[in-house]
C-alpha atoms as a PDB file:
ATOM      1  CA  UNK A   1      33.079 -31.748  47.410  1.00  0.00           C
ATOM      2  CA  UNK A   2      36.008 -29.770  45.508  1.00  0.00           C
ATOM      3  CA  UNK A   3      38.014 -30.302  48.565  1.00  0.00           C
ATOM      4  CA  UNK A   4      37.329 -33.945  49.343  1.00  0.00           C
ATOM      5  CA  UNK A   5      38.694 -34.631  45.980  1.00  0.00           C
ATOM      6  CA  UNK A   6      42.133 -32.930  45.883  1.00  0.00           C
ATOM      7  CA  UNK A   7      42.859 -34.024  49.073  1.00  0.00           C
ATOM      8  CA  UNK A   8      42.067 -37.426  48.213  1.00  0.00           C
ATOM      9  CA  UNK A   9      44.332 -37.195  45.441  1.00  0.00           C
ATOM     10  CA  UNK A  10      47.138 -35.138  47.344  1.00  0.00           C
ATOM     11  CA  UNK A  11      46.696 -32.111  45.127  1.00  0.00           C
ATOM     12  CA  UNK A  12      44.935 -29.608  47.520  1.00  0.00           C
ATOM     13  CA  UNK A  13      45.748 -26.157  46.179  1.00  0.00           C
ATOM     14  CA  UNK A  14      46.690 -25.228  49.406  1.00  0.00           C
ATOM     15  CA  UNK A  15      49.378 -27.906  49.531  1.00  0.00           C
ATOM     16  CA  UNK A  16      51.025 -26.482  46.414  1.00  0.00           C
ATOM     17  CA  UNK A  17      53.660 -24.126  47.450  1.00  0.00           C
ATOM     18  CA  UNK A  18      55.028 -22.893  44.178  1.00  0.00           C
ATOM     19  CA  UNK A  19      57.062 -20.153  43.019  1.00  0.00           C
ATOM     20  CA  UNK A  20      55.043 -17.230  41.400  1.00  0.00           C
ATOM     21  CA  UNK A  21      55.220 -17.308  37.581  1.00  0.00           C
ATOM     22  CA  UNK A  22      54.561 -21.464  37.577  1.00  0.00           C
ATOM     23  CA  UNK A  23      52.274 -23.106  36.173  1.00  0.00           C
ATOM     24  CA  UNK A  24      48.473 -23.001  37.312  1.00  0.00           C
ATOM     25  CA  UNK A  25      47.891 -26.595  37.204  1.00  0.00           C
ATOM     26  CA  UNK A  26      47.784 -28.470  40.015  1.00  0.00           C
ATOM     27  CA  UNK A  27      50.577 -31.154  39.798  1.00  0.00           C
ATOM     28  CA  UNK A  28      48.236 -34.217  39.613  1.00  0.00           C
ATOM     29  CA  UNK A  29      49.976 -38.094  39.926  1.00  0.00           C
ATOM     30  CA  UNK A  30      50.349 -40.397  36.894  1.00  0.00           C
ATOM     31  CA  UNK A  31      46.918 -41.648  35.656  1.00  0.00           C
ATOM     32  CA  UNK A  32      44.893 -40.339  38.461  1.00  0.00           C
ATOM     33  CA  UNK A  33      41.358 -40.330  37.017  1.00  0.00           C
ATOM     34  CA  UNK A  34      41.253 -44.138  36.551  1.00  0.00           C
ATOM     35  CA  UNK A  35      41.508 -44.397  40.040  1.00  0.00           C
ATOM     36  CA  UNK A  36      38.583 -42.118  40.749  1.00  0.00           C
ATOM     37  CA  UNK A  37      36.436 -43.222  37.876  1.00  0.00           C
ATOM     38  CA  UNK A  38      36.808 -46.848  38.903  1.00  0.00           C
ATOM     39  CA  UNK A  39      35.797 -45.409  42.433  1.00  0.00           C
ATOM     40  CA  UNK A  40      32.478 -43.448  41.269  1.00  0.00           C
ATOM     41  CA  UNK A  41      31.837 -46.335  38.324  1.00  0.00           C
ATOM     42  CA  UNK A  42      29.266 -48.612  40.284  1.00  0.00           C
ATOM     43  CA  UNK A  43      26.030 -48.742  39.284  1.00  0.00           C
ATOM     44  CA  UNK A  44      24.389 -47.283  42.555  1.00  0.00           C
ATOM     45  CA  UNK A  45      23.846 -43.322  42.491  1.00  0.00           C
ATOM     46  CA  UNK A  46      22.226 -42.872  45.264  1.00  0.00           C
ATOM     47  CA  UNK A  47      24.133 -40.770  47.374  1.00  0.00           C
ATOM     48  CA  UNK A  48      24.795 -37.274  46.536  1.00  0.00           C
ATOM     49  CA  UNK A  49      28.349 -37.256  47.499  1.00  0.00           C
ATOM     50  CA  UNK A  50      28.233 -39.701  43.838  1.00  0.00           C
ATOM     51  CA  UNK A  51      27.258 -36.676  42.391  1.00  0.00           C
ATOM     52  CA  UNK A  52      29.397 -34.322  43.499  1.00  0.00           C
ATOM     53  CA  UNK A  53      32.193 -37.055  43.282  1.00  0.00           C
ATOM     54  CA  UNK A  54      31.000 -36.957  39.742  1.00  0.00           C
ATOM     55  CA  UNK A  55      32.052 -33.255  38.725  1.00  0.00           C
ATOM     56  CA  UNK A  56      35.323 -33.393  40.481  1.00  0.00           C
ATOM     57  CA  UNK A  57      35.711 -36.681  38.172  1.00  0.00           C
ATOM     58  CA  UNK A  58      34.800 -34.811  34.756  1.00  0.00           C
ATOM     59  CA  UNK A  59      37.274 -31.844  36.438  1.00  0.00           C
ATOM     60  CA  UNK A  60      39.881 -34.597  36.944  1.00  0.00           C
ATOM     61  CA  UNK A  61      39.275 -36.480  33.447  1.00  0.00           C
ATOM     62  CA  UNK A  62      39.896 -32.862  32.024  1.00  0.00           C
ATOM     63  CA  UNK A  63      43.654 -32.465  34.053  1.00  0.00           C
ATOM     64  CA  UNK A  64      43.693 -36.093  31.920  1.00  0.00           C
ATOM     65  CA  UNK A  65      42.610 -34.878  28.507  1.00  0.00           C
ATOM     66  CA  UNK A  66      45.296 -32.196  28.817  1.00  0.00           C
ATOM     67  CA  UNK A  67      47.612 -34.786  29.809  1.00  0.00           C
ATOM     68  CA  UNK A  68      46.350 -37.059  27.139  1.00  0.00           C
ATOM     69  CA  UNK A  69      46.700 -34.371  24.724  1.00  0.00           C
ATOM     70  CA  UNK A  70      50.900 -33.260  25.937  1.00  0.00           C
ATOM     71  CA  UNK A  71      51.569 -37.035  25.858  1.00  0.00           C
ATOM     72  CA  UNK A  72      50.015 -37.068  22.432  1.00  0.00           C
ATOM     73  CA  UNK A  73      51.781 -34.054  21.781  1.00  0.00           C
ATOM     74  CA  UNK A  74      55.154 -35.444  22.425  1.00  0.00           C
ATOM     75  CA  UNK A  75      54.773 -38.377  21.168  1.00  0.00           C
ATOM     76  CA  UNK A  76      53.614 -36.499  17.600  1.00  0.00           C
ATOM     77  CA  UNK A  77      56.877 -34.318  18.025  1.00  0.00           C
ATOM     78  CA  UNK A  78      59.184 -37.762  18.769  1.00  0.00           C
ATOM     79  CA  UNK A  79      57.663 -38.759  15.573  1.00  0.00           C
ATOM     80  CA  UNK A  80      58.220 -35.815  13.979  1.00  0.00           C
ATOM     81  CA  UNK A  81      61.764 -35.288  15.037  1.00  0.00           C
ATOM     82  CA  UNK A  82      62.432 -39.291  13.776  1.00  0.00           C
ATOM     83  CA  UNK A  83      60.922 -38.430  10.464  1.00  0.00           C
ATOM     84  CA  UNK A  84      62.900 -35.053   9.858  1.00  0.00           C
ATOM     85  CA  UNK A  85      66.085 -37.109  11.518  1.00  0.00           C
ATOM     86  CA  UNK A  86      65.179 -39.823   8.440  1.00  0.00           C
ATOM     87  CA  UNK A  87      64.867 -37.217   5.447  1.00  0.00           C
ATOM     88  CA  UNK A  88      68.022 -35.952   6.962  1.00  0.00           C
ATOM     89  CA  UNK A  89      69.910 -38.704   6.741  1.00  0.00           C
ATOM     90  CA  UNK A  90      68.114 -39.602   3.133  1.00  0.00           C
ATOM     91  CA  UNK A  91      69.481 -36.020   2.169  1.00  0.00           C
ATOM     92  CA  UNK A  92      72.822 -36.471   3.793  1.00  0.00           C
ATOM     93  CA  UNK A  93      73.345 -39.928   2.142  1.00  0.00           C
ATOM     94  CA  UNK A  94      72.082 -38.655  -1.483  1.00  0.00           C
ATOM     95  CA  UNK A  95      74.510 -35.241  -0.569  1.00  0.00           C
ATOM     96  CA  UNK A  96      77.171 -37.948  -0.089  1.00  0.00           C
ATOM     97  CA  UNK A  97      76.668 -39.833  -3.180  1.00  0.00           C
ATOM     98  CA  UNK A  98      76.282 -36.599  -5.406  1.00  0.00           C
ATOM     99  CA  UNK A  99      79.915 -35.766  -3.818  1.00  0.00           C
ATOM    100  CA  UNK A 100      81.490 -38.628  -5.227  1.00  0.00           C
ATOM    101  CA  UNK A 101      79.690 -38.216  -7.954  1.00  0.00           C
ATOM    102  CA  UNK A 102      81.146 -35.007  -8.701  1.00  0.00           C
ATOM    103  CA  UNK A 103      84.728 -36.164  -7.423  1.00  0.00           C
ATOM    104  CA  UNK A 104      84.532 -38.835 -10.109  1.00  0.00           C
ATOM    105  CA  UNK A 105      83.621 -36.207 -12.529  1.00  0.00           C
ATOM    106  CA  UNK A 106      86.329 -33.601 -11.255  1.00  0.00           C
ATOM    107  CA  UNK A 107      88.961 -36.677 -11.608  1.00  0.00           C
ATOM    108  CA  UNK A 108      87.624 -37.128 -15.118  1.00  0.00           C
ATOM    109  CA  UNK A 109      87.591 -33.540 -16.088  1.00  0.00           C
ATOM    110  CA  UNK A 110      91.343 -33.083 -14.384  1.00  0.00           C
ATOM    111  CA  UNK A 111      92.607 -36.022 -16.642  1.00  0.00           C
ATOM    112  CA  UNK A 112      91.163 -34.682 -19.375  1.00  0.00           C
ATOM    113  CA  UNK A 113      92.512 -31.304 -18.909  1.00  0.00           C
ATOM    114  CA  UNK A 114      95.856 -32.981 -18.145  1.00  0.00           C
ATOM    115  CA  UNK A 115      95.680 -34.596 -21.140  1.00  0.00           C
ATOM    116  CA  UNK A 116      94.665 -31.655 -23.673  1.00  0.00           C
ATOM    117  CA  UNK A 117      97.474 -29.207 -21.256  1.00  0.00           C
ATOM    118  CA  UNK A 118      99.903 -31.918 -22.769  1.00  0.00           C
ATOM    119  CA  UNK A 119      98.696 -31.941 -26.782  1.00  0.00           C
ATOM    120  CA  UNK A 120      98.829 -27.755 -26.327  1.00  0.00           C
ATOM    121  CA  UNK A 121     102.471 -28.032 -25.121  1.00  0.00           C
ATOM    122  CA  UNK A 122     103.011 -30.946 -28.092  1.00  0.00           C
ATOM    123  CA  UNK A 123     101.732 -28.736 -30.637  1.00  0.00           C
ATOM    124  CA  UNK A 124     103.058 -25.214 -29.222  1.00  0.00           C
ATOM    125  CA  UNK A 125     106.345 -27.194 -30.133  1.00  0.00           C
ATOM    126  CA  UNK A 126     105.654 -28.361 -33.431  1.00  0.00           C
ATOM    127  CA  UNK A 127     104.163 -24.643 -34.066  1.00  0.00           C
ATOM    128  CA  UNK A 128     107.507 -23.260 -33.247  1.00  0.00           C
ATOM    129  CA  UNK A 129     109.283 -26.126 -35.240  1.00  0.00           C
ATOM    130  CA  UNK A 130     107.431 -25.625 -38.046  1.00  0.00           C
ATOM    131  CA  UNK A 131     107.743 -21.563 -37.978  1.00  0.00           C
ATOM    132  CA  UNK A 132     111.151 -22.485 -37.584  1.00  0.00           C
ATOM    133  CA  UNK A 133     110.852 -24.616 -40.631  1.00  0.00           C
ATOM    134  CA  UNK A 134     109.574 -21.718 -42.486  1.00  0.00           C
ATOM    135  CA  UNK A 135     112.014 -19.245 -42.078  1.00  0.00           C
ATOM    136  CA  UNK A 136     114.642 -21.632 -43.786  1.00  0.00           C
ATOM    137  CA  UNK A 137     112.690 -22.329 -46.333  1.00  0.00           C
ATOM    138  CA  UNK A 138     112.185 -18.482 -46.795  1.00  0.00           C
ATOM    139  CA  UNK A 139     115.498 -18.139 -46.706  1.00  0.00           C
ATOM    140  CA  UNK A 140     116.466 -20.921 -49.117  1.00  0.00           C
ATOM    141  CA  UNK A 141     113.909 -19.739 -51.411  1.00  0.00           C
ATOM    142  CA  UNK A 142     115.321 -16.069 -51.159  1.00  0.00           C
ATOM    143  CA  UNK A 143     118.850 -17.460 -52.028  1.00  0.00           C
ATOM    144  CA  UNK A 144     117.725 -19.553 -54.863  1.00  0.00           C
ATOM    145  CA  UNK A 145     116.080 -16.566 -56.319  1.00  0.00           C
ATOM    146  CA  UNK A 146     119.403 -14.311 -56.013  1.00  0.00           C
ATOM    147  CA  UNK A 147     121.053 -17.485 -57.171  1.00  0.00           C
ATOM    148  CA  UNK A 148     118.791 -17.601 -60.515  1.00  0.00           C
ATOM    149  CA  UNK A 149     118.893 -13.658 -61.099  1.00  0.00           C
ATOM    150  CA  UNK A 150     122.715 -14.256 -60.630  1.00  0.00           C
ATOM    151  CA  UNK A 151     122.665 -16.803 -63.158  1.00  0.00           C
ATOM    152  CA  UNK A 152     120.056 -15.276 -65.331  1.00  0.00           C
ATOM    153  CA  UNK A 153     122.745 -11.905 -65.729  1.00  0.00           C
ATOM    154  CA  UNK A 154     125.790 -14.253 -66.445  1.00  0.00           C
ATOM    155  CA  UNK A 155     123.918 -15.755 -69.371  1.00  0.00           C
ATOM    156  CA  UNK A 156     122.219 -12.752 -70.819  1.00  0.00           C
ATOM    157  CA  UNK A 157     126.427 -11.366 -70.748  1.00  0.00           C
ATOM    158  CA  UNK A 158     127.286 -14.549 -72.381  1.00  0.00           C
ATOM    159  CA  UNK A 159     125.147 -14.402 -74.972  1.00  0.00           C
ATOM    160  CA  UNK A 160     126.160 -11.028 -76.025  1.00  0.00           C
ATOM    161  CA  UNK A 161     129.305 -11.544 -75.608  1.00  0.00           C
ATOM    162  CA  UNK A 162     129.354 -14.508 -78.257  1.00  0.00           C
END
């Protein structure tokens, strides 16, 4: 009997006062179908209470699957979550070592930047120096060549002069 069975297990639908909207499964206690297959598991079947015993068992074994299956179920997701926590922290260390990584190389490619910002300013100096350089020779260069013409006319007058 139906009956006989969720009362002997406490779970007689009548018994369940819940609010509307919960769940349609009748709460059932922690591992209750071993206790009524070890009940119904003798070798006599003689009476037909057995039998009927029997159904409510298979009824009760199913509450048990789908409790088998949610403990499954969470325990797949726990595993789950502790695998995606691992690649996580495998992604979080390797995102940690590709940061100093790339600090090294920033520190490298500052130095080196440092370093060529320096020769620029070096040779922007020596540039100037040497355009500085240029104009006096330009202008020594410009003298001497007055200085020649000068010298040239003075010796063309002296030699017609003599």
């Amino acid at each position: 009997n139906v009956s006989t069975a969720h009362d002997a297990l406490g779970t007689h639908p009548k018994a369940d006062f819940r609010p509307l909207g919960s769940a349609d499964l009748p709460a059932v206690q922690a591992r209750p179908a071993a206790q009524v297959r070890q009940s119904t598991s003798g070798s006599s079947r003689e009476d037909s209470d057995d039998d009927e015993l029997e159904g409510d068992t298979e009824t009760i074994e199913g509450l048990d699957s789908v409790d088998d299956k949610r403990a499954r179920r969470m325990l797949s997701n726990r595993e789950s979550a502790r695998r995606s926590r691992r690649r996580k922290q495998a992604h979080l260390n390797e995102l940690e070592t590709q940061a100093g990584q790339l600090r090294a190389e920033h520190s490298s490619l500052l130095k080196g930047l440092t370093d060529v910002n320096q020769k620029y300013d070096e040779s922007a100096v020596n540039n100037r120096i040497l355009k500085a350089d240029i104009e006096t020779l330009r202008a020594k260069v410009t003298y001497y060549f007055i200085r020649i013409i000068q010298l040239s006319i003075f010796y063309i007058m002296w030699l017609r002069s003599s």
